[in-house]
N, C-alpha and C. Protein backbone atom coordinates (compact mmCIF):
# COMPACT_ATOMS: atom_id res chain seq x y z
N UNK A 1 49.04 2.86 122.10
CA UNK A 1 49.04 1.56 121.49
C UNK A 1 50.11 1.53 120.42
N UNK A 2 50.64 0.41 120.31
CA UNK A 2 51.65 0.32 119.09
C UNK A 2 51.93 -1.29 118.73
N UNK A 3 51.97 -0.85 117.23
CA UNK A 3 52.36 -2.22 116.85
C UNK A 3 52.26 -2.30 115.06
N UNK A 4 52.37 -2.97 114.16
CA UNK A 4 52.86 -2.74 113.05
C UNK A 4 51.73 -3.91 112.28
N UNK A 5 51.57 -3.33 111.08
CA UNK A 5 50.96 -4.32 110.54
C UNK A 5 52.03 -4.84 109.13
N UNK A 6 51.84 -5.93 108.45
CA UNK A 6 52.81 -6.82 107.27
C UNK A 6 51.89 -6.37 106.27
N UNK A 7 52.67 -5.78 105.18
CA UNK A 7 51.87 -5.49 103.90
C UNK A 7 52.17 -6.42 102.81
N UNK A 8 51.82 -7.43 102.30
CA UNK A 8 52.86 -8.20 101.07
C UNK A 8 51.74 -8.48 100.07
N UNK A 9 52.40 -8.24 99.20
CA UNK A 9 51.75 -8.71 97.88
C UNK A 9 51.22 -10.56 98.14
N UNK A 10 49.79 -10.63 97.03
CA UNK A 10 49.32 -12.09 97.15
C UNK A 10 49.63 -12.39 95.90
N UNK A 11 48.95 -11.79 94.75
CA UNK A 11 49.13 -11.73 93.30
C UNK A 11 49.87 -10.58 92.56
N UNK A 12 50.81 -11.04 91.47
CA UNK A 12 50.99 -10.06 91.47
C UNK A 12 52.05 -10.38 89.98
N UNK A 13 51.04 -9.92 88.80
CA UNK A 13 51.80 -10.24 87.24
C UNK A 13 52.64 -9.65 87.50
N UNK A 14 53.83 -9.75 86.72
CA UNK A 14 55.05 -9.62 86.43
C UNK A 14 55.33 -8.93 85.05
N UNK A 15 55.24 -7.94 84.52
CA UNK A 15 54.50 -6.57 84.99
C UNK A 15 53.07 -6.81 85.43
N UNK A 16 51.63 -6.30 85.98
CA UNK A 16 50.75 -6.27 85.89
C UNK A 16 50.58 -5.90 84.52
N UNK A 17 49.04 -6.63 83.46
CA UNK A 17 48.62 -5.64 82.37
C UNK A 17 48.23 -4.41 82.53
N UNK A 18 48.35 -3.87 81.45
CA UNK A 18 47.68 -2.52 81.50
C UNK A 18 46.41 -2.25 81.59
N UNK A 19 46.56 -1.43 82.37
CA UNK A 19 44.68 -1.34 83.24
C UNK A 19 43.94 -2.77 84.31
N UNK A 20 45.40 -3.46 84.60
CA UNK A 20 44.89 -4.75 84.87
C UNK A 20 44.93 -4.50 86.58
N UNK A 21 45.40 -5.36 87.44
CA UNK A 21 45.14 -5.59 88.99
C UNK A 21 46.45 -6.17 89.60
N UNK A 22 46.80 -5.92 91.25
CA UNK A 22 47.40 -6.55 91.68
C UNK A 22 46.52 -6.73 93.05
N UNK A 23 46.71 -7.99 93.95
CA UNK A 23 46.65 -8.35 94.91
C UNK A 23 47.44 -7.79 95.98
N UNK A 24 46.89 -7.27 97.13
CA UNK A 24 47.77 -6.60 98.14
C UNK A 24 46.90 -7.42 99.40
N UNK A 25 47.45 -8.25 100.49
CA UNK A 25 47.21 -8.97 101.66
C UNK A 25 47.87 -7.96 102.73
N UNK A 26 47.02 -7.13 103.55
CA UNK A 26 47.52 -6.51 104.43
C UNK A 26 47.63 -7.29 106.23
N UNK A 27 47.25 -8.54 106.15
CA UNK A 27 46.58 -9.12 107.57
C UNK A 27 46.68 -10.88 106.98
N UNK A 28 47.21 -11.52 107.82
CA UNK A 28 46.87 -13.07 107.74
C UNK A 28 45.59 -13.55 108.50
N UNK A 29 45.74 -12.59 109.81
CA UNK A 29 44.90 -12.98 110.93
C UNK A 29 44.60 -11.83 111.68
N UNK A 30 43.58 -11.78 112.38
CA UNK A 30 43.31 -10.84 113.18
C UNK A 30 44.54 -10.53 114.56
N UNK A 31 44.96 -9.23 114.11
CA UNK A 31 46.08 -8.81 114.83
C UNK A 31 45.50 -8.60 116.71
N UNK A 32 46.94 -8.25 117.10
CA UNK A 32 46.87 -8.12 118.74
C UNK A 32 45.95 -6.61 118.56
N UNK A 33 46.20 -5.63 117.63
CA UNK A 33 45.62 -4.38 117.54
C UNK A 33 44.27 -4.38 116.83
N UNK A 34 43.44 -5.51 116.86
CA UNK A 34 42.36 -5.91 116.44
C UNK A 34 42.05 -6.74 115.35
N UNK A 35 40.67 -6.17 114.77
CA UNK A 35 40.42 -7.48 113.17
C UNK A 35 40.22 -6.13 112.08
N UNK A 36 40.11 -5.06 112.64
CA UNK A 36 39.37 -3.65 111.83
C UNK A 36 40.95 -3.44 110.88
N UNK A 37 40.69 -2.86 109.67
CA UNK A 37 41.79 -2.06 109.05
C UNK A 37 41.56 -1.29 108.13
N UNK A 38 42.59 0.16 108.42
CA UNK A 38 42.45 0.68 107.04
C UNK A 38 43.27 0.40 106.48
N UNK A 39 43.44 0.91 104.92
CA UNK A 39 43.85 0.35 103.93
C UNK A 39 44.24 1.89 103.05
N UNK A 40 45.55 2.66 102.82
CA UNK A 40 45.42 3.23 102.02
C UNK A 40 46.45 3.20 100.87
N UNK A 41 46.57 4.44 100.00
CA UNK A 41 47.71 4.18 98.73
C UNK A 41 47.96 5.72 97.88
N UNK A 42 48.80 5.26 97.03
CA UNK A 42 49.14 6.40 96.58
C UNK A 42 49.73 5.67 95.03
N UNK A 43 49.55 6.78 94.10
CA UNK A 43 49.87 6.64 92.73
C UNK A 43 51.08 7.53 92.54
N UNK A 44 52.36 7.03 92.40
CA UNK A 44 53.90 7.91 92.20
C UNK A 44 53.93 8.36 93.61
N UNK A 45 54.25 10.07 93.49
CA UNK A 45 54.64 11.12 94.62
C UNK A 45 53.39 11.70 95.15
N UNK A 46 51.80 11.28 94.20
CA UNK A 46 50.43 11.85 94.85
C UNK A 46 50.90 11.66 96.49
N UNK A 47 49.87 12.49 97.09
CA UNK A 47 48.77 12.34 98.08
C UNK A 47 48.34 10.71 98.29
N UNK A 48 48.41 10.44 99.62
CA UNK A 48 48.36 9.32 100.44
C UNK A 48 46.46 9.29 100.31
N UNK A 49 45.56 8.53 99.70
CA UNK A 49 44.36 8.73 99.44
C UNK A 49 43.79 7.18 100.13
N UNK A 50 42.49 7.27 100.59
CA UNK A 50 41.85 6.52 101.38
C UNK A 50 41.50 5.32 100.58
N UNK A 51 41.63 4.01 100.58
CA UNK A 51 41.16 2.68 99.45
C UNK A 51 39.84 1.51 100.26
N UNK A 52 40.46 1.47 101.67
CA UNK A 52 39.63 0.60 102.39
C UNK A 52 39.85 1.46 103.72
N UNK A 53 38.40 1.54 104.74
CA UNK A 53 38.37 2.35 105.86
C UNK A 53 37.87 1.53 106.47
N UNK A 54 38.36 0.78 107.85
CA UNK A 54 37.46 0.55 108.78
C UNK A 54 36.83 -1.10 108.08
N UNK A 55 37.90 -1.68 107.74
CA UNK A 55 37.63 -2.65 106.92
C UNK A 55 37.62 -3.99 107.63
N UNK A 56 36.98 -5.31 107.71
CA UNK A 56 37.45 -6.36 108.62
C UNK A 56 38.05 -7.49 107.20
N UNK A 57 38.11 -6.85 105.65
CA UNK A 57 38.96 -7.31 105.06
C UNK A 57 40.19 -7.74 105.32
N UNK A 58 41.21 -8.43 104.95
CA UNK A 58 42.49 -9.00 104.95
C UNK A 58 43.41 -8.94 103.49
N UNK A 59 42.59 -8.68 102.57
CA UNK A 59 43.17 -8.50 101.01
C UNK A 59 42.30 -7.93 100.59
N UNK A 60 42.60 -7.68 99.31
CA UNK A 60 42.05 -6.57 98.09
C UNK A 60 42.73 -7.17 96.83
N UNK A 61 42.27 -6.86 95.54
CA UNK A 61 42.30 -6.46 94.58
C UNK A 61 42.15 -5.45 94.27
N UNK A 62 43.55 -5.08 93.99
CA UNK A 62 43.94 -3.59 93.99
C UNK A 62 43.36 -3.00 92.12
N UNK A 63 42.41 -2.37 91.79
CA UNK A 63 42.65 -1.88 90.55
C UNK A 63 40.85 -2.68 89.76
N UNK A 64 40.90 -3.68 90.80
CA UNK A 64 39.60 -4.45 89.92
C UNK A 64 38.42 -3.38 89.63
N UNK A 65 38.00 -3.10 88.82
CA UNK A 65 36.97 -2.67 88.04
C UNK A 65 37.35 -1.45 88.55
N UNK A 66 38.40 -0.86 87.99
CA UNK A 66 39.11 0.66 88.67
C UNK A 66 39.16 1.13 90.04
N UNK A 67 38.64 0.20 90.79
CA UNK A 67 38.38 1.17 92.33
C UNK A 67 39.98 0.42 93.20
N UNK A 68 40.46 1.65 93.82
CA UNK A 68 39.77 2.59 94.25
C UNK A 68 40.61 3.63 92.48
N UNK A 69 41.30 3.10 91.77
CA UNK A 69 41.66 3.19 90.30
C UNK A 69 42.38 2.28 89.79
N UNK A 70 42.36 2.94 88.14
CA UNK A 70 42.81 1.87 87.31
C UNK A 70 44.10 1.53 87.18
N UNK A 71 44.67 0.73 87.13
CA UNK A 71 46.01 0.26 87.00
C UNK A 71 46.85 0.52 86.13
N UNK A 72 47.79 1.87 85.71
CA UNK A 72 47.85 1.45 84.39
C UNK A 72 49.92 1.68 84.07
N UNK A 73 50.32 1.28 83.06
CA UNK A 73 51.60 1.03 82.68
C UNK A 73 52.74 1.92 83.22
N UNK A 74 53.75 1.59 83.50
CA UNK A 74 54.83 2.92 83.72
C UNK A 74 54.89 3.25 85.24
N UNK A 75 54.01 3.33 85.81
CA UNK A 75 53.38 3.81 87.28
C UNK A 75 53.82 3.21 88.29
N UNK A 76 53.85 3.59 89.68
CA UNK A 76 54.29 3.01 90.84
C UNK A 76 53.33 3.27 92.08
N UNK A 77 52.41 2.61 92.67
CA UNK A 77 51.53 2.06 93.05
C UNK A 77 52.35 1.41 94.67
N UNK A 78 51.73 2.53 95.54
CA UNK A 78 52.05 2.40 97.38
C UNK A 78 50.95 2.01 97.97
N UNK A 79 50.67 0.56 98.72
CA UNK A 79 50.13 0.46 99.63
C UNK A 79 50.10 0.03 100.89
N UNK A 80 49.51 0.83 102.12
CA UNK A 80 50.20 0.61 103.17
C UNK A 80 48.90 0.59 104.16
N UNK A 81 48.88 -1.13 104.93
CA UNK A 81 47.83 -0.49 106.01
C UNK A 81 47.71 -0.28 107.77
N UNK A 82 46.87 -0.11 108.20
CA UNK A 82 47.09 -0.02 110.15
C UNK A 82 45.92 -1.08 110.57
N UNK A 83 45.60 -0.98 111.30
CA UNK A 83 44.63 -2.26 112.08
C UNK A 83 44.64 -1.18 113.49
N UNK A 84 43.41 -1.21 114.12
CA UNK A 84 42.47 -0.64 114.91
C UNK A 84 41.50 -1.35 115.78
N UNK A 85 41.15 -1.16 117.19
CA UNK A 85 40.42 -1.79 117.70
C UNK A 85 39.09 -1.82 117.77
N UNK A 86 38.19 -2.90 117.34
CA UNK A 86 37.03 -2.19 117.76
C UNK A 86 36.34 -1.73 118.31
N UNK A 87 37.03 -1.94 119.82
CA UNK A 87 36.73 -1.44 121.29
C UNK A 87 36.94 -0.06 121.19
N UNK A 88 37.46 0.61 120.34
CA UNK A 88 38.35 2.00 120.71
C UNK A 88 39.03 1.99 119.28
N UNK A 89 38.53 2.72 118.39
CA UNK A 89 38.90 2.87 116.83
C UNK A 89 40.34 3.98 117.17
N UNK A 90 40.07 5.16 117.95
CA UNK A 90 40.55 5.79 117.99
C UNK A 90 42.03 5.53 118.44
N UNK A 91 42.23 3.93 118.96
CA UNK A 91 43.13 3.52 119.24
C UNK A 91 43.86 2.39 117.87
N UNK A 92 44.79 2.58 117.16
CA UNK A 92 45.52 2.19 115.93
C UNK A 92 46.80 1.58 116.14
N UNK A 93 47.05 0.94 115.11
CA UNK A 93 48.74 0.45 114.69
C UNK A 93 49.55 1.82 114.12
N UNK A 94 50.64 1.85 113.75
CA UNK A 94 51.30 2.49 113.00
C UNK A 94 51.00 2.03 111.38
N UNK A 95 51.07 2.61 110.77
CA UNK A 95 51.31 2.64 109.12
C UNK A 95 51.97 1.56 108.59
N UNK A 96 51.69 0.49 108.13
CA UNK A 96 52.88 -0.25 107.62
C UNK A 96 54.03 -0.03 106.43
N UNK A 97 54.88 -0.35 106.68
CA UNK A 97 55.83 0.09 105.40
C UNK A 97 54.95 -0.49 104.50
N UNK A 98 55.56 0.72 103.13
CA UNK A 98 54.60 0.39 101.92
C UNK A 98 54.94 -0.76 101.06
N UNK A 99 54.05 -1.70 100.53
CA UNK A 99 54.31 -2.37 99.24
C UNK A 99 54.11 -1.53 98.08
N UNK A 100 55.39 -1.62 97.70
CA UNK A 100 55.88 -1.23 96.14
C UNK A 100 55.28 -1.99 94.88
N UNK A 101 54.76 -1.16 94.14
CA UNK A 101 54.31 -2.00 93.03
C UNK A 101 54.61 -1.51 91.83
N UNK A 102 55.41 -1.55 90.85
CA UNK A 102 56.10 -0.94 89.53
C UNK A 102 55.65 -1.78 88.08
N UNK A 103 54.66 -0.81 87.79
CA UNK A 103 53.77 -1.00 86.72
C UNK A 103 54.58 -1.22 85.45
């Protein structure tokens, strides 16, 4: 299976505050590769860490009440997601290029 999912920012201060949130829209609509998605991210050069699994979400608020963490100044903030079928999970999109977010 192949196919790509669009990552774009919805909200998104100009800087974000400190400790505050950004909006990340990974899906407008339920893709050809299903309605399911994960959702993951990374803080700088970390480890690629899990945010939303298996999600039939379409956006997030990235940072709200710290999860999957807190938002905070200076920092650069990757998120990137895939979409999955629910017929066959085991069957996925590719990774989407990441949205950049520079705290």
């Amino acid at each position: 299976m192949d196919g790509e999912v669009a990552v774009t920012p919805i909200v998104l201060a100009n800087p974000p505050p400190p400790k505050g949130t950004f909006g990340a829209a990974w899906a407008l609509d339920i893709t050809r590769t299903g309605k399911s998605f994960d959702v993951r991210y990374r803080v700088g050069t970390g480890r690629w860490r899990p945010w939303k699994d298996d999600t039939e979400m379409q956006d997030a608020l990235f940072g709200k009440g710290g999860q999957p963490v807190g938002v905070e100044p200076s920092r650069i903030y990757r998120v990137q997601a895939r979409s999955q079928k629910l017929s066959n999970p085991a069957k996925h999109s590719r990774w989407s290029p990441p949205l950049v977010v520079r705290t």
